[in-house]
Protein backbone atom coordinates (compact mmCIF):
# COMPACT_ATOMS: atom_id res chain seq x y z
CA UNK A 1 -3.95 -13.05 17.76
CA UNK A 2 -4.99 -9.56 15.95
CA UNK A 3 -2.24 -7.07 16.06
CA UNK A 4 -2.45 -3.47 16.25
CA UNK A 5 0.27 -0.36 16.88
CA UNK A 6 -1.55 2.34 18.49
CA UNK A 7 0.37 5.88 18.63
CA UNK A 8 -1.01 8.65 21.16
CA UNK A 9 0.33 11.97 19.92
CA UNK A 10 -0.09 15.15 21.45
CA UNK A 11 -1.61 17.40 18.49
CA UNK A 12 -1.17 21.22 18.23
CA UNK A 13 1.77 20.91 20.89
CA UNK A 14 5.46 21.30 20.79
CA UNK A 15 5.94 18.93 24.37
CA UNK A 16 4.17 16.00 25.54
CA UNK A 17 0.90 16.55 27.92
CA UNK A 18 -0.47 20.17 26.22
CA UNK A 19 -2.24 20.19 22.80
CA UNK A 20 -5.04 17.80 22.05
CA UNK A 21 -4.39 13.34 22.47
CA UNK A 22 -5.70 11.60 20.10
CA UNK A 23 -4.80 7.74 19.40
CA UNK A 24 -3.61 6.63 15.73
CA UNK A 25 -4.25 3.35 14.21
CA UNK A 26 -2.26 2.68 10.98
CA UNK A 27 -3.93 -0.35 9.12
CA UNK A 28 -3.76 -2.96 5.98
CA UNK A 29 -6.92 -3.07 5.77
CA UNK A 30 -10.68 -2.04 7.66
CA UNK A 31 -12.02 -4.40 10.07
CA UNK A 32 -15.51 -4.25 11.32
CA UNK A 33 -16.33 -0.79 12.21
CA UNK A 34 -17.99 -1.85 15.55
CA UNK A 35 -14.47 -2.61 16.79
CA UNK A 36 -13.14 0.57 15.31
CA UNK A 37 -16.11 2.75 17.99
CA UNK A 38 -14.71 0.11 20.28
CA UNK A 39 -11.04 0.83 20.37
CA UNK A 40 -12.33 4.37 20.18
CA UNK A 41 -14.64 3.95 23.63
CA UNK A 42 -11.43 2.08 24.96
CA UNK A 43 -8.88 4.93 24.38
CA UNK A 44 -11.86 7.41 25.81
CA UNK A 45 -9.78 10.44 24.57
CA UNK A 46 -11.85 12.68 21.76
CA UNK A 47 -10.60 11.00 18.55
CA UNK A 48 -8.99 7.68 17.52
CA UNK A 49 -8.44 7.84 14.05
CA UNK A 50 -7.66 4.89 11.62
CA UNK A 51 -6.47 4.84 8.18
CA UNK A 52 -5.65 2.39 5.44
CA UNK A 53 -3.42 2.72 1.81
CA UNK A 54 -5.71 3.73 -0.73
CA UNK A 55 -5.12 4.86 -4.44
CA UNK A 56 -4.35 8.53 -4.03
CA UNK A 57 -2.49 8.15 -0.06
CA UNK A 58 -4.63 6.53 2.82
CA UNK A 59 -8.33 6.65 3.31
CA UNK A 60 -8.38 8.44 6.98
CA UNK A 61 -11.19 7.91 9.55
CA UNK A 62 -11.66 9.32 13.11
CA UNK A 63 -14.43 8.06 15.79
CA UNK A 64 -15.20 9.76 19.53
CA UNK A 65 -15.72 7.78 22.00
CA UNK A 66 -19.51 7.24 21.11
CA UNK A 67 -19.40 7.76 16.85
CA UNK A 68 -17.66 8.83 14.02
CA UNK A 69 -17.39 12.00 12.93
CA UNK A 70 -17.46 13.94 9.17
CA UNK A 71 -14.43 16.13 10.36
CA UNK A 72 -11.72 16.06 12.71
CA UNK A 73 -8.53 18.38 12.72
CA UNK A 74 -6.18 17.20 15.57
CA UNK A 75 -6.03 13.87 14.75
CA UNK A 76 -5.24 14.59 11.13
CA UNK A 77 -2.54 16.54 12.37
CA UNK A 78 -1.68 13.56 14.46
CA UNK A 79 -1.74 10.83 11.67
CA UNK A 80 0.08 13.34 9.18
CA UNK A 81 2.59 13.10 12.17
CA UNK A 82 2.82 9.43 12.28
CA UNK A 83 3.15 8.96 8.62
CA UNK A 84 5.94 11.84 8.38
CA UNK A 85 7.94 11.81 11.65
CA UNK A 86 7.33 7.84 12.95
CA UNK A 87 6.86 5.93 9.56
CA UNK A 88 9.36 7.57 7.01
CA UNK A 89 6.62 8.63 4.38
CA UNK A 90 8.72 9.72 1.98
CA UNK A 91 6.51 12.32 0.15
CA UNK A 92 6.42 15.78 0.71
CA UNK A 93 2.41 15.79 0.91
CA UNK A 94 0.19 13.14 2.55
CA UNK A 95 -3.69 12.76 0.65
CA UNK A 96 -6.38 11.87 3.14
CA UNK A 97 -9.87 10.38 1.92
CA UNK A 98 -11.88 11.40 3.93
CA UNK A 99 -16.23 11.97 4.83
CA UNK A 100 -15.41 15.48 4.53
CA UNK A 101 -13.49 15.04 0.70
CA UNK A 102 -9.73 15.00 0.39
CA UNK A 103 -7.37 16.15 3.05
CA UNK A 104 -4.00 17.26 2.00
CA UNK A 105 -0.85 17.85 4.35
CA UNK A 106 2.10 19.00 3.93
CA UNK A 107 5.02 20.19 6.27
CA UNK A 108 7.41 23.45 6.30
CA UNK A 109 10.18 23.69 8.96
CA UNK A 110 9.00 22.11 12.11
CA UNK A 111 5.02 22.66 11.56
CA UNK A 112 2.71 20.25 9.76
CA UNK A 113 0.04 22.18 7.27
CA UNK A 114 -3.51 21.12 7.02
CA UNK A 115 -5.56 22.23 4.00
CA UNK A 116 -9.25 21.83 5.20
CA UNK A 117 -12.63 23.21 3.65
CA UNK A 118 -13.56 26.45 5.15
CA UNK A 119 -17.26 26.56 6.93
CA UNK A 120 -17.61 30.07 7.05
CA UNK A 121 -20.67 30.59 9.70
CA UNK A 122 -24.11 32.19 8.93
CA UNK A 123 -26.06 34.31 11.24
CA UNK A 124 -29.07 32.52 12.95
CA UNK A 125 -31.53 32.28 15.67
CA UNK A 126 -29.75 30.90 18.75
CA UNK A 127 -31.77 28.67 20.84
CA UNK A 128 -33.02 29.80 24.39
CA UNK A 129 -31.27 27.20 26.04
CA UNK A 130 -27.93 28.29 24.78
CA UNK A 131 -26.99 31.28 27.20
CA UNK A 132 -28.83 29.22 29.98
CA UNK A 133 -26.36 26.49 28.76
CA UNK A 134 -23.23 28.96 29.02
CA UNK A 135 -24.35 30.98 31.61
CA UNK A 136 -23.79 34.45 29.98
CA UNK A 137 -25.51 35.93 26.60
CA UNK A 138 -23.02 36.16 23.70
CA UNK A 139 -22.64 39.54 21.82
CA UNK A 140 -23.17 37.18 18.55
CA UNK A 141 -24.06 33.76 17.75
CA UNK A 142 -23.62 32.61 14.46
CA UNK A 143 -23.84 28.68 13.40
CA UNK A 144 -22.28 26.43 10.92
CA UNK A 145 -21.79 22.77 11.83
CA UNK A 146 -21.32 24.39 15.37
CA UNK A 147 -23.32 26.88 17.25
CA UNK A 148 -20.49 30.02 17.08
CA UNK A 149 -20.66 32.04 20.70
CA UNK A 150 -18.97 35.52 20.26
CA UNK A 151 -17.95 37.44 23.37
CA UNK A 152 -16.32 40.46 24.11
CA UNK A 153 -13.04 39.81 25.59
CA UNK A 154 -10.81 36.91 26.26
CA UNK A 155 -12.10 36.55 30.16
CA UNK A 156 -15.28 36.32 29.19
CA UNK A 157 -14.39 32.97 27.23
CA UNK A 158 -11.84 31.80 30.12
CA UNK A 159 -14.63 31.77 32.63
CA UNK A 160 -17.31 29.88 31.08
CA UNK A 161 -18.39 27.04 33.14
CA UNK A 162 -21.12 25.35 31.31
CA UNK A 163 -23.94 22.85 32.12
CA UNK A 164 -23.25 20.03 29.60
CA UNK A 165 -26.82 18.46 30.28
CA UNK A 166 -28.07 21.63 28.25
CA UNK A 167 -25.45 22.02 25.94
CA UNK A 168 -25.83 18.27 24.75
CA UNK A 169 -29.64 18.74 24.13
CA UNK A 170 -28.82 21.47 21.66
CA UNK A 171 -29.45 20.13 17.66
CA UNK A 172 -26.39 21.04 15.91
CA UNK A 173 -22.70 19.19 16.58
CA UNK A 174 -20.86 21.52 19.72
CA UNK A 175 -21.05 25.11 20.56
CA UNK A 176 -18.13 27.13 20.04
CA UNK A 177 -17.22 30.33 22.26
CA UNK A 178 -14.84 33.04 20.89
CA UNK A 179 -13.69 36.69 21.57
CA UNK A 180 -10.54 38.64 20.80
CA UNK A 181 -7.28 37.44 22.15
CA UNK A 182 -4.98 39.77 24.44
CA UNK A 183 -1.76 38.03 22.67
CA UNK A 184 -3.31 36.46 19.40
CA UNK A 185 -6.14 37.17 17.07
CA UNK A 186 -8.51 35.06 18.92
CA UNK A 187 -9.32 32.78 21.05
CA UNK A 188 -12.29 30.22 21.76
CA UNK A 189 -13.23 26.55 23.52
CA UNK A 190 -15.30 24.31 22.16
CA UNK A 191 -17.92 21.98 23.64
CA UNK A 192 -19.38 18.61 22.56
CA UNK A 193 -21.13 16.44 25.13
CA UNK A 194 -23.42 14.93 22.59
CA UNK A 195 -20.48 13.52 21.25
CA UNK A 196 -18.89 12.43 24.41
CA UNK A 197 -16.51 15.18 24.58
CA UNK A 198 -17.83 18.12 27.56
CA UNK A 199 -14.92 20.07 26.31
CA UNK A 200 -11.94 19.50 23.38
CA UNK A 201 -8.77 20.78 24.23
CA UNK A 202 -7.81 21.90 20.89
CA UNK A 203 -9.85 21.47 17.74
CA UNK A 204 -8.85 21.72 14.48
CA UNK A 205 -12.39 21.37 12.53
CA UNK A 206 -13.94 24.17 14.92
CA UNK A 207 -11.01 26.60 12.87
CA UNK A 208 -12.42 26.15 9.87
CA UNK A 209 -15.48 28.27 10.88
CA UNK A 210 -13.68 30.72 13.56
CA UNK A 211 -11.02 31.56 10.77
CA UNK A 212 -13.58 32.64 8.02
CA UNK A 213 -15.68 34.40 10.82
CA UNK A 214 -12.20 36.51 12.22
CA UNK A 215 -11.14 36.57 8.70
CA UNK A 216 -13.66 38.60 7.86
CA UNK A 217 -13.97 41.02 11.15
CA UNK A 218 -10.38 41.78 11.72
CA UNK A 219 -9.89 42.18 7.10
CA UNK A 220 -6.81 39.48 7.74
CA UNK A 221 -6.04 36.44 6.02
CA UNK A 222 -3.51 34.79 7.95
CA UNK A 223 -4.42 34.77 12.25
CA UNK A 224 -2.62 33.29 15.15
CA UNK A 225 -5.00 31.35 17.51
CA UNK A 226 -5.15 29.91 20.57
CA UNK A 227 -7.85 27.39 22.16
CA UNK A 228 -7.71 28.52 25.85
CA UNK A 229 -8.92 25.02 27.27
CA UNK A 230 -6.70 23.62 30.29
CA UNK A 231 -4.48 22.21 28.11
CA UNK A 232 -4.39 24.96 25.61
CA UNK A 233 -3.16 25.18 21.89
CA UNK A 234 -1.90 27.12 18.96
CA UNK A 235 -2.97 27.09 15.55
CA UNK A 236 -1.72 28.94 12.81
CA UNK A 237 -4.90 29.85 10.07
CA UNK A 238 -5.17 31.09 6.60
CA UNK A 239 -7.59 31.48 4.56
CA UNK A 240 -7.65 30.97 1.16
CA UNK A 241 -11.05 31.39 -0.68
CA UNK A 242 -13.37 28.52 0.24
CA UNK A 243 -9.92 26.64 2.48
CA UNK A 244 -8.46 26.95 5.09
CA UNK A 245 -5.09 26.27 6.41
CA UNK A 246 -4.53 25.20 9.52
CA UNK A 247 -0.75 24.82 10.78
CA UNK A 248 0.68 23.14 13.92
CA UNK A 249 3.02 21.04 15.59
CA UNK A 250 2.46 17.49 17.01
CA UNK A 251 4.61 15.09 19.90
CA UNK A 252 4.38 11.54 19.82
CA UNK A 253 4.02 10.80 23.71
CA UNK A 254 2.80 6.46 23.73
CA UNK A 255 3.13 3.90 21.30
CA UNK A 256 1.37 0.46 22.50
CA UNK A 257 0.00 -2.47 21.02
CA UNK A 258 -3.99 -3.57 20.50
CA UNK A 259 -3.73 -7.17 21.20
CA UNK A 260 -7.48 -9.01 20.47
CA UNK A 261 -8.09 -12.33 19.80
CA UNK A 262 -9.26 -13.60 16.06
């Protein structure tokens, strides 16, 4: 029989069942990437991420439950977490190979730091179907590898109920919604049916274009966060010329074993 430890971990959460799940699959080596989207469309959360040793630290890749993606934040978080906290790496940094180029985190005090490449958004004609989709006109919309939906306040974002038909016939990756936050710099949810996710509960990669954007509008570097999905999440972000850094905590909550036959 084929082996594998599975770890769920609660990412961008300081207690089990808030933050974002995603499933972690430490391996020797790759097997056949149709099982990987497999084990992925098993788990059914919004990542499963594998990764193997490689030359510079582990070659890290993350799959929805449909495909794999360039770029996924919570589940970084989430293996950083298994290799620091559950395995005993013994280094003070972890290097992740990754689609999206190397991947380096670190940790300081009880938070684990992400050092991502910032995708500052440009303006751009938004598609009709995008209010339709959201069911109120944004002040703004910007895009990156994500539409970017600005709003005016933080109710405005709360209340969105969208139609996820529409949203998943739009062209680029998800749709982000922001505005201000009452408590933090801002907040936002983000929204990717195409990729079999109607909505993420906290989203690591989507920071890397809301940081640059609030960056820029509120003349700060370093911004406190929040994803105001049902689960909800913090994340720390600075930015730092063409990175970002993206801090947060993570909770292992499952560990279970894959068990397939040869």
């Amino acid at each position: 029989m084929y082996r594998i430890t599975q770890y769920q971990v609660d990412a961008f959460a300081t207690r089990p069942f808030v933050g974002n799940p995603a499933a972690i699959c430490p391996l020797a080596s790759w097997p056949d990437d149709g099982l990987l989207q497999a084990i992925a469309e098993e788990n059914n959360l919004s990542e499963t991420a594998f990764f193997v040793p490689s030359a510079k630290g582990f070659r890290l890749r993350w799959f929805t439950p449909v495909a794999e993606v360039d770029l996924c934040g919570h589940a970084t978080l989430a293996a950083a977490h298994v290799l620091f906290d559950v395995l005993g790496y013994p280094n003070p940094s972890i290097t992740f190979e990754t689609r999206s180029g190397e991947l380096i985190v670190g940790r300081k005090s009880n938070l684990l730091i992400m050092d991502f490449p910032a995708r500052p958004p440009a303006a751009c004609l938004a598609p009709d179907e995008l209010a339709e989709a959201l069911g109120k006109q944004p002040a703004e919309v910007l895009s990156a590898d994500d539409y970017l939906a600005v709003f005016d306040n933080e109710e405005a974002v709360r209340a969105i109920d969208p139609d996820y038909g529409l949203l998943g016939r739009l062209d680029l990756r998800g749709v982000i919604v922001t505005a201000p936050g009452s408590d933090v710099d801002f907040v936002s949810r983000f929204f990717a049916p195409k990729f079999g996710i109607s909505e993420d509960p906290v989203t690591g990669s989507a920071h890397c274009t809301l940081a640059p954007y609030w960056s820029d509008r509120l003349g700060k570097d370093v911004l406190a966060a929040r994803q105001v999905s049902r689960r909800g999440g913090d994340i720390l972000c600075e930015v730092k010329g063409s990175r970002v850094l993206l801090s947060g905590s993570a909770v292992t909550i499952m560990v279970a074993t894959i068990t397939l036959p040869e």
